[in-house]
C-alpha atoms as a PDB file:
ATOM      1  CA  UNK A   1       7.524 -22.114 -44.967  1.00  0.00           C
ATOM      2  CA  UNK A   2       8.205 -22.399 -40.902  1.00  0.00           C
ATOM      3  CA  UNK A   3      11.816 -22.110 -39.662  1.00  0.00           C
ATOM      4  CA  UNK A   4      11.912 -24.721 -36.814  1.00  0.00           C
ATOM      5  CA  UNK A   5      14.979 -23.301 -35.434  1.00  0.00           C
ATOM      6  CA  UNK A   6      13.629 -19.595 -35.042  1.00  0.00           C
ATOM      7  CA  UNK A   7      12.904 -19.224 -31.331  1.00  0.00           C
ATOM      8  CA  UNK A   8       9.606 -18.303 -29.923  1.00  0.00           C
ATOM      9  CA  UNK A   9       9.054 -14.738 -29.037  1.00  0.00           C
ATOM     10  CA  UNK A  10       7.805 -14.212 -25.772  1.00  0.00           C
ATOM     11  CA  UNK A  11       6.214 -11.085 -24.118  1.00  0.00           C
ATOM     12  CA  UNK A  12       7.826  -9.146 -21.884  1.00  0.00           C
ATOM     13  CA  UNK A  13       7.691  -9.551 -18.659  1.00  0.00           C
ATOM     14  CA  UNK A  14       5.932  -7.026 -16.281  1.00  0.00           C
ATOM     15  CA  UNK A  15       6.257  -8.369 -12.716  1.00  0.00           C
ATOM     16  CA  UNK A  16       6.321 -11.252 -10.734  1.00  0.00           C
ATOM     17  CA  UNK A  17       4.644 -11.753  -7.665  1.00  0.00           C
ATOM     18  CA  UNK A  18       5.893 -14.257  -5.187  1.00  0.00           C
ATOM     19  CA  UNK A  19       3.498 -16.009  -3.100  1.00  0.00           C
ATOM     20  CA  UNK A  20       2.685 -17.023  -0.176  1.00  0.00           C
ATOM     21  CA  UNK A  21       2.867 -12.986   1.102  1.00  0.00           C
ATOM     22  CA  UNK A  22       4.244 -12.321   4.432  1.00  0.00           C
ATOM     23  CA  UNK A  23       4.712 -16.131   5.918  1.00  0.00           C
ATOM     24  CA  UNK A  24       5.533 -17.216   9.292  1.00  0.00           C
ATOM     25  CA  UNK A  25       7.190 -20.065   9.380  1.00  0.00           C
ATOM     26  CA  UNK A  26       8.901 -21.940  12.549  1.00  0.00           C
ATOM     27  CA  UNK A  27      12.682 -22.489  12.619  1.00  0.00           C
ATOM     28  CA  UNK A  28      13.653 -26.253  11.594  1.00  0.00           C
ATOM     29  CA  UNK A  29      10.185 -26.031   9.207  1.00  0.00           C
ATOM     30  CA  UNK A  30       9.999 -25.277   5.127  1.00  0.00           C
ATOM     31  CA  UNK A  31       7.770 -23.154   3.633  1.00  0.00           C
ATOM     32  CA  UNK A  32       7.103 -23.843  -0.350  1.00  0.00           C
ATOM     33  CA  UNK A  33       7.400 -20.418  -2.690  1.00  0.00           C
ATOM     34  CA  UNK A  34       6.139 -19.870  -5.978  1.00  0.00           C
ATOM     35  CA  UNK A  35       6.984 -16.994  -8.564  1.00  0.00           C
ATOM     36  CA  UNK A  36       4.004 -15.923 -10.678  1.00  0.00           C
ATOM     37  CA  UNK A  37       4.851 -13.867 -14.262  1.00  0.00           C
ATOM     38  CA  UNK A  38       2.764 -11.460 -15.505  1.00  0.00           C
ATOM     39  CA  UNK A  39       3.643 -10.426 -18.983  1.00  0.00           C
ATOM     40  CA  UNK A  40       3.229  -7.493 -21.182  1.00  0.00           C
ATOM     41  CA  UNK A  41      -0.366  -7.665 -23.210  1.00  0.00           C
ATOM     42  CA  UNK A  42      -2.102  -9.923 -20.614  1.00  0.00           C
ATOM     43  CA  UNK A  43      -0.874 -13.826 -19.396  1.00  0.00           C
ATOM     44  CA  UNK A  44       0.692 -15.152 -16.160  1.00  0.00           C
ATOM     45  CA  UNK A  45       2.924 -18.049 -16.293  1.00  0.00           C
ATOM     46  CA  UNK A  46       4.180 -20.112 -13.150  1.00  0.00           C
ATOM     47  CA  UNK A  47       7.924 -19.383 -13.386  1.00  0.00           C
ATOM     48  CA  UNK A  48       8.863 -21.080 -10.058  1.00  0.00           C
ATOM     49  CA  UNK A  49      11.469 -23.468 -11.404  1.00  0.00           C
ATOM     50  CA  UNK A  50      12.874 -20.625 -13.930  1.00  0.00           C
ATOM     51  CA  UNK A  51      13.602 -18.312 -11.000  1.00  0.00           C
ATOM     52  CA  UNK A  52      16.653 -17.522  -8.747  1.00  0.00           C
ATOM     53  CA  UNK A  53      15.514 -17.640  -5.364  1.00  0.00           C
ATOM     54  CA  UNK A  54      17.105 -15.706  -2.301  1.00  0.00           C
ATOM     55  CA  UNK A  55      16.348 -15.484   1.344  1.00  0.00           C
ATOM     56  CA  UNK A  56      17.345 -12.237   3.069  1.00  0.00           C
ATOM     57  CA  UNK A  57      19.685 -12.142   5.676  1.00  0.00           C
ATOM     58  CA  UNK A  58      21.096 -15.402   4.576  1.00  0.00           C
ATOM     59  CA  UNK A  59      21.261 -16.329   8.429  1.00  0.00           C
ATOM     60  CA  UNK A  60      17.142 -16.775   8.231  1.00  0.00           C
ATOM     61  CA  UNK A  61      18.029 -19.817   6.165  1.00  0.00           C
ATOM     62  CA  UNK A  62      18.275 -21.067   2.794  1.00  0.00           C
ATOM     63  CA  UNK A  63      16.005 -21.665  -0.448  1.00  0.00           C
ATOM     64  CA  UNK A  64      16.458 -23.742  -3.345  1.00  0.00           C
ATOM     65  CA  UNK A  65      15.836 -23.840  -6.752  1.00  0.00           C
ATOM     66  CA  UNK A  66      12.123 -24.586  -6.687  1.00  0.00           C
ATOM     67  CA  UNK A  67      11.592 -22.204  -4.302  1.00  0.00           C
ATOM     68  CA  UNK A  68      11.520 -24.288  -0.870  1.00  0.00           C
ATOM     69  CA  UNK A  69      12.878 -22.561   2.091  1.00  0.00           C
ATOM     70  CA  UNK A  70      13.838 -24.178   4.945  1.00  0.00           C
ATOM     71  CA  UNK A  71      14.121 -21.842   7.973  1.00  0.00           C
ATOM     72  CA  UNK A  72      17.254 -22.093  10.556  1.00  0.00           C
ATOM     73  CA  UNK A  73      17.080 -18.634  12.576  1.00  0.00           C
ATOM     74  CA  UNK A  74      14.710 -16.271  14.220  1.00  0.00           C
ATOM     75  CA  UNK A  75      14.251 -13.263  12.522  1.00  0.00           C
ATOM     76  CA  UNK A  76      12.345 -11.108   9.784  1.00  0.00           C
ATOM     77  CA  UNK A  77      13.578 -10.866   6.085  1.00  0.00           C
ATOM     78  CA  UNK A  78      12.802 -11.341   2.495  1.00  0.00           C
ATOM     79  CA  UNK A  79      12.448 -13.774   0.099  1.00  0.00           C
ATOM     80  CA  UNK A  80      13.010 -12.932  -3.643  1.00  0.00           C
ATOM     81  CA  UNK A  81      12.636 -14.476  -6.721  1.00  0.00           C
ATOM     82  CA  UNK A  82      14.437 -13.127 -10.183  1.00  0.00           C
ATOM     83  CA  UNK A  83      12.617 -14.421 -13.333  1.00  0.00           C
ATOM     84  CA  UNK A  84      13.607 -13.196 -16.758  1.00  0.00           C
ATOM     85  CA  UNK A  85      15.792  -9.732 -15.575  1.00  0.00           C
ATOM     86  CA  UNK A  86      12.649  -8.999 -12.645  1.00  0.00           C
ATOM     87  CA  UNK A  87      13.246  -9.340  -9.189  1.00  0.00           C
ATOM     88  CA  UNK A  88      10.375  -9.718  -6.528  1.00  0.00           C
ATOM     89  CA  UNK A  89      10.062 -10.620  -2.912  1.00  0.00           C
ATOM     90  CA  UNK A  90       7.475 -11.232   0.173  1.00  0.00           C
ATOM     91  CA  UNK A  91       7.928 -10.407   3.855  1.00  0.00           C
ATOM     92  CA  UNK A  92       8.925 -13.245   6.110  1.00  0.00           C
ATOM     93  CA  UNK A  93       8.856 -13.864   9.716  1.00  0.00           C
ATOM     94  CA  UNK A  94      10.977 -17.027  11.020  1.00  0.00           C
ATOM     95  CA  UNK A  95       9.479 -17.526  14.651  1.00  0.00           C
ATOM     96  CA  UNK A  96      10.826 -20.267  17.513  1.00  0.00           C
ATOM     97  CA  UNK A  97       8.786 -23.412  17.954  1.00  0.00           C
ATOM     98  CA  UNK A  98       5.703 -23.166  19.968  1.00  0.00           C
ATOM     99  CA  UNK A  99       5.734 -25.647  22.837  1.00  0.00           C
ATOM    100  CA  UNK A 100       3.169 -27.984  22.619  1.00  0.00           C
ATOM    101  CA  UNK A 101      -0.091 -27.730  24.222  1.00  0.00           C
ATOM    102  CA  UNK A 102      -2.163 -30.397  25.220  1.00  0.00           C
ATOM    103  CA  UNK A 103      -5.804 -29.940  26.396  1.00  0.00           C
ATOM    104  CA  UNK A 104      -6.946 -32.237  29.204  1.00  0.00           C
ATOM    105  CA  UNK A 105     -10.288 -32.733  29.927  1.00  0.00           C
ATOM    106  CA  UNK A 106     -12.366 -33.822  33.211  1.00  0.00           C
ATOM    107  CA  UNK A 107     -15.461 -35.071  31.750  1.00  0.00           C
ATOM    108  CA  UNK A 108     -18.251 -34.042  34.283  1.00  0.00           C
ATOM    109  CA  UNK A 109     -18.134 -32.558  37.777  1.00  0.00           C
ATOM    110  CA  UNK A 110     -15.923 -34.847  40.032  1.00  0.00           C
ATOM    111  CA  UNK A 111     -14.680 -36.227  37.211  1.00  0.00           C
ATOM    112  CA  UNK A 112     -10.686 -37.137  36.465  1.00  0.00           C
ATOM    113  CA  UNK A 113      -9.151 -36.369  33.554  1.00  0.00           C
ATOM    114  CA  UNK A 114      -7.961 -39.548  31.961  1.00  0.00           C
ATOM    115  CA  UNK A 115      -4.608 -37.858  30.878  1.00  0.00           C
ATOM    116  CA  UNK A 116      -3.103 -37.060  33.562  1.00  0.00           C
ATOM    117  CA  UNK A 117      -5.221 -37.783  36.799  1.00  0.00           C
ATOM    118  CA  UNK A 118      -6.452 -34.243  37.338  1.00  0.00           C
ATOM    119  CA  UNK A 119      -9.639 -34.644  39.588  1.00  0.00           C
ATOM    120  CA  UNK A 120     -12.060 -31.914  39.313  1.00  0.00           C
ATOM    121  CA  UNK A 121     -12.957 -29.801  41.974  1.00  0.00           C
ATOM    122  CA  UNK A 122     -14.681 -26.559  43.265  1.00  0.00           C
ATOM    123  CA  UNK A 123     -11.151 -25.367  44.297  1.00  0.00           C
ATOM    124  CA  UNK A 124      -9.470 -26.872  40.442  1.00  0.00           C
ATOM    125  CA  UNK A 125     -12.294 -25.337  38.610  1.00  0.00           C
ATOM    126  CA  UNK A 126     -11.941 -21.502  40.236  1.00  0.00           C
ATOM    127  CA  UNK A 127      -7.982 -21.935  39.965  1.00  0.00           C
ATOM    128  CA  UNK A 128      -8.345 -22.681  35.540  1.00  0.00           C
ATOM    129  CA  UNK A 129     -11.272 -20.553  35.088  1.00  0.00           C
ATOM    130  CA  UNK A 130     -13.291 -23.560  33.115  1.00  0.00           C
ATOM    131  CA  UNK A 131     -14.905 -25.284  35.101  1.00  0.00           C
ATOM    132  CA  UNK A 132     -14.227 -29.014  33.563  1.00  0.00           C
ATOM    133  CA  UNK A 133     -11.509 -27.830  31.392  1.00  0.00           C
ATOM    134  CA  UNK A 134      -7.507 -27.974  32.374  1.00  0.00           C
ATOM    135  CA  UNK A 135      -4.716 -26.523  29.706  1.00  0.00           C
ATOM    136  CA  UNK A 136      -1.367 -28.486  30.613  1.00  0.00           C
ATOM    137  CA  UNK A 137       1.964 -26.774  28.462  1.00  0.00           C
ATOM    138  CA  UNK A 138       4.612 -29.758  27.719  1.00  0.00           C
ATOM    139  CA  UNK A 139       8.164 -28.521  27.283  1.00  0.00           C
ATOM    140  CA  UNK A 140       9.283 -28.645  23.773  1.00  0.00           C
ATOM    141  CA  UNK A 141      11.994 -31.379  23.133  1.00  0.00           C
END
């Protein structure tokens, strides 16, 4: 005879790994964690939702319960994740937004990019190094 109300034994756990390793992520964008158990005997479980998540110096931002981050500062830390008594974390590096690049193109010799009016030219060509090619960097906003 069962005993419905006898709880399930489960294996110990041996580690967790928390994935991805060693992000970079932008300030202002999220990066989504996961926690991974490995237990005693064999068996990994996803544990993300069962884990206490913590980003490391706070400042670098914060990280909730399923194991989203969403970056406010520059800087390098940690991000751990506690599952069942064992803690684990992952490298990360919170970097400024890249501005924008935009690649303009002049079709063929003497030809004007249809971006931004560059004309090509002997002179143009020397001065970028690509002959039909011109990199322009827009400001970030």
């Amino acid at each position: 005879m069962a005993n419905k109300d006898k709880p399930i034994q489960q294996a110990p756990v041996q580690g967790v790994d928390v994935e991805p390793a060693n992000a970079t992520v932008s300030v202002g964008a999220t990066q989504q964690y996961t926690a991974i158990a490995t237990f005693l005997g064999g068996g990994t479980q996803d544990v993300t939702a069962q884990s206490t998540w913590v980003v490391y110096p706070f400042e670098l931002g914060t990280i909730n319960a399923m194991g989203l981050l969403s970056a406010t500062a520059v800087g390098t830390g940690s991000v751990y994740a506690t599952y069942s008594g064992v803690q684990s974390g992952t490298e990360i590096t919170i970097s400024v937004v890249p501005d924008p690049v935009e690649q303009h193109r002049a079709v063929s010799p003497g030809g004007t990019c249809h971006l931004c009016g560059w004309t090509w030219t002997e002179a143009n060509a020397l001065s970028t190094g690509a002959p039909a090619t011109h990199i322009v960097h827009v400001p970030a906003q």
